[in-house]
Protein backbone atom coordinates (compact mmCIF):
# COMPACT_ATOMS: atom_id res chain seq x y z
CA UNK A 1 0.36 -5.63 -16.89
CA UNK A 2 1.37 -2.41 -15.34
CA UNK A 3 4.18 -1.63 -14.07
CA UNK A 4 4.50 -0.94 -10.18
CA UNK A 5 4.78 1.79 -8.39
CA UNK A 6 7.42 2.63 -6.15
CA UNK A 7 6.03 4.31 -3.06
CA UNK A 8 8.83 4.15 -0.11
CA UNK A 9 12.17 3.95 0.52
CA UNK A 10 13.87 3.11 3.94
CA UNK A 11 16.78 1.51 6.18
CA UNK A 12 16.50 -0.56 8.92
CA UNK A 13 17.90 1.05 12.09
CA UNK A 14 18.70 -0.93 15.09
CA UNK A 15 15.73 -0.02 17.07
CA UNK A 16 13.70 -1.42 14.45
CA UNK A 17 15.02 -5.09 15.76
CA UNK A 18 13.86 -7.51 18.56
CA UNK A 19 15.60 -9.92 20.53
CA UNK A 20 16.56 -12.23 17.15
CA UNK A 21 18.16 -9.38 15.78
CA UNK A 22 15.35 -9.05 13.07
CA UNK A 23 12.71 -6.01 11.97
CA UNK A 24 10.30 -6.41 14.43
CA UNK A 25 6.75 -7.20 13.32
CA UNK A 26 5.56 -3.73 13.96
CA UNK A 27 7.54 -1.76 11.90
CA UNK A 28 6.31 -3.63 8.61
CA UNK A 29 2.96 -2.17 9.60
CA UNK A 30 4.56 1.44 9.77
CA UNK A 31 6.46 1.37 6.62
CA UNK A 32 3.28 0.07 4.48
CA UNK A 33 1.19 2.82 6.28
CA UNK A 34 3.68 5.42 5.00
CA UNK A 35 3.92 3.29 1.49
CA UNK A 36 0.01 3.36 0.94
CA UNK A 37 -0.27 7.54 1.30
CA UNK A 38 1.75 7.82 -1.69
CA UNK A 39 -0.13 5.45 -3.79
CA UNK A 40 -3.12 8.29 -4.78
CA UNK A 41 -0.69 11.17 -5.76
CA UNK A 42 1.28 8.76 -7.84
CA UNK A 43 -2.37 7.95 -9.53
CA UNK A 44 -2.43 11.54 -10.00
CA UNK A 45 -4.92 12.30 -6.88
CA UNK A 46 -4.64 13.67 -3.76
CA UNK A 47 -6.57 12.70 -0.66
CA UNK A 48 -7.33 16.05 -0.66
CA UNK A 49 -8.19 16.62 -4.53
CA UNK A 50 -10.75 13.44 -4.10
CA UNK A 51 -12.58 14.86 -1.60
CA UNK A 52 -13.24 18.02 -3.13
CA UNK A 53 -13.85 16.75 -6.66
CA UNK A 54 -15.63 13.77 -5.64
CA UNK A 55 -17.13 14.11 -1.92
CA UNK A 56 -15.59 11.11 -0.47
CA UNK A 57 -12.20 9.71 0.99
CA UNK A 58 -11.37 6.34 1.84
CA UNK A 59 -10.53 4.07 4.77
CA UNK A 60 -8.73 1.33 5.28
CA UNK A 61 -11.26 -1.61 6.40
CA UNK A 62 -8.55 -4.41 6.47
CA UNK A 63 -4.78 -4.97 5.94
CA UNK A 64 -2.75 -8.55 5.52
CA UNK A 65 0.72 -8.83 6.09
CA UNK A 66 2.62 -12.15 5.07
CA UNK A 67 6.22 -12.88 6.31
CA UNK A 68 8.49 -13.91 3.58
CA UNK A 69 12.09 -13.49 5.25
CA UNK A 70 13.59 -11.26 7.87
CA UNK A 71 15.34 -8.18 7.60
CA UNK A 72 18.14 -7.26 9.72
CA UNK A 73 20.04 -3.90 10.63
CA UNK A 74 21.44 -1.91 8.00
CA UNK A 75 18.92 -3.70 5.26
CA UNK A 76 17.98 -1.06 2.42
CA UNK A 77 14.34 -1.71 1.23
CA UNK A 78 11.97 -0.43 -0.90
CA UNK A 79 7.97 -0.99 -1.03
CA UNK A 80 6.11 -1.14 -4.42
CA UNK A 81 2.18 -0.91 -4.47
CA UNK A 82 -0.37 -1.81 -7.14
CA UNK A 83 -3.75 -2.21 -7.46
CA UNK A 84 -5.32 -5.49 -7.12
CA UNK A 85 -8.92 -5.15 -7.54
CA UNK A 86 -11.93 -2.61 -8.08
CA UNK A 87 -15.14 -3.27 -6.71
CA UNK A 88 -18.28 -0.85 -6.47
CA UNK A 89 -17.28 0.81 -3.13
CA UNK A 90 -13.80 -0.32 -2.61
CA UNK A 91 -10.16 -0.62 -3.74
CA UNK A 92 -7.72 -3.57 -3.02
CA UNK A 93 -4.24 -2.75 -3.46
CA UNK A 94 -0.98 -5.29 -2.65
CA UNK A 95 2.03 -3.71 -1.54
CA UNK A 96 5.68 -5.56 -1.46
CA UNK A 97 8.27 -4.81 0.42
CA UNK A 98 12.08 -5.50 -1.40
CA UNK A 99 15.23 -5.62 -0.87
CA UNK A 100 16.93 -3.05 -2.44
CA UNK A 101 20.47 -5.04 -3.16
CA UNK A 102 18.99 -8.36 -3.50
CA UNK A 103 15.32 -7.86 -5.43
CA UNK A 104 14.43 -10.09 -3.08
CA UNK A 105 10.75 -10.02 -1.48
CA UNK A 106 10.58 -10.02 2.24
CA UNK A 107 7.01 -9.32 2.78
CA UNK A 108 3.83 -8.19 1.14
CA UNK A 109 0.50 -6.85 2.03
CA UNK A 110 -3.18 -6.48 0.82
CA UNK A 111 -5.15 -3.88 1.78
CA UNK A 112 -8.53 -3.19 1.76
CA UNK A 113 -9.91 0.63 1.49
CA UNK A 114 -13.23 1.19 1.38
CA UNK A 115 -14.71 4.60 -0.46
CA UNK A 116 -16.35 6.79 2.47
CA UNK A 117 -19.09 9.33 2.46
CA UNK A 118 -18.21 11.49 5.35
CA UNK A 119 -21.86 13.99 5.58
CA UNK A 120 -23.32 10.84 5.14
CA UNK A 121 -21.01 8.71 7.50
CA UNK A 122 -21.58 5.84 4.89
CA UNK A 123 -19.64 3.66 2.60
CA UNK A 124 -19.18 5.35 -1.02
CA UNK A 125 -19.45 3.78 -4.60
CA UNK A 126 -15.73 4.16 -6.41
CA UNK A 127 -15.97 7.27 -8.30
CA UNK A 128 -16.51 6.89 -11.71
CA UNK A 129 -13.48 9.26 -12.44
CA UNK A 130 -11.10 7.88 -10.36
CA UNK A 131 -11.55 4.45 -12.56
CA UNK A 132 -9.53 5.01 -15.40
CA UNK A 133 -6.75 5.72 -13.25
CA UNK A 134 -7.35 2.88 -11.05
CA UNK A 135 -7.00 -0.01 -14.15
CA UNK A 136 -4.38 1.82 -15.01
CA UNK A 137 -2.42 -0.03 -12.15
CA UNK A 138 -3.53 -3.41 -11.75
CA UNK A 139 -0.86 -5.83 -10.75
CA UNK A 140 -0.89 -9.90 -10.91
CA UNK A 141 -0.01 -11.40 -7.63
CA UNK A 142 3.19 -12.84 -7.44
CA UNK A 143 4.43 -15.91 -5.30
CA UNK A 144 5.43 -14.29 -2.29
């Protein structure tokens, strides 16, 4: 299996936090945003470099969060992404986000992105030589 990569690093700042004093729901959505633009350079691709060598970009058709545990003010985390799963027009890739002191997993998220034709405003088959790069990074899933 290969290994993940890391894609984000971050502290939790008061403002993050709601009324229980924990990261508030919304803020796992931003840091996995930020998390997922890295994943294509680290495959050795930019969003950029895939459109011009291959016509198409991608966009993200669906994202799942699950909860594990709460973070609180001061946490350090970091979010590790992988690929999941290649279809013919899409990618599925699970991100988790960790603890940095602990290892511990506090949430994780699947993500959908679908290969996009943007002259012909239609979904894209995976290009064949993004691929090899793709396998490259398949994860397992782990219990959350």
């Amino acid at each position: 299996m290969a290994a993940w990569m890391e894609t984000y690093r971050g502290v939790v700042f008061p403002w993050h936090c709601d009324q229980f004093g924990h990261m508030n729901v919304r803020w796992y959505a931003h840091i996995f945003d930020d998390a997922a633009f890295h994943i294509w350079p680290l495959l050795g691709f930019s969003l950029q470099r895939i459109e011009e060598d291959f016509g198409v970009h991608t966009v993200v058709a669906r994202t799942t969060t699950d909860f594990v545990r709460e973070l609180r003010s001061g946490d350090l985390y970091r979010v590790e992404s992988g690929v999941e799963r290649i279809g013919t027009k899409s990618l599925t890739y699970r991100q988790r986000l960790l603890h940095v002191d602990t290892g511990e997993t506090h949430a994780t998220q699947d993500a959908v992105e679908v290969f996009f034709d943007p002259k012909a405003r239609t979904s894209a088959p995976v290009p064949d030589g993004l691929r090899p790069a793709l396998e490259a990074h398949f994860v397992g899933r782990d219990p959350a």
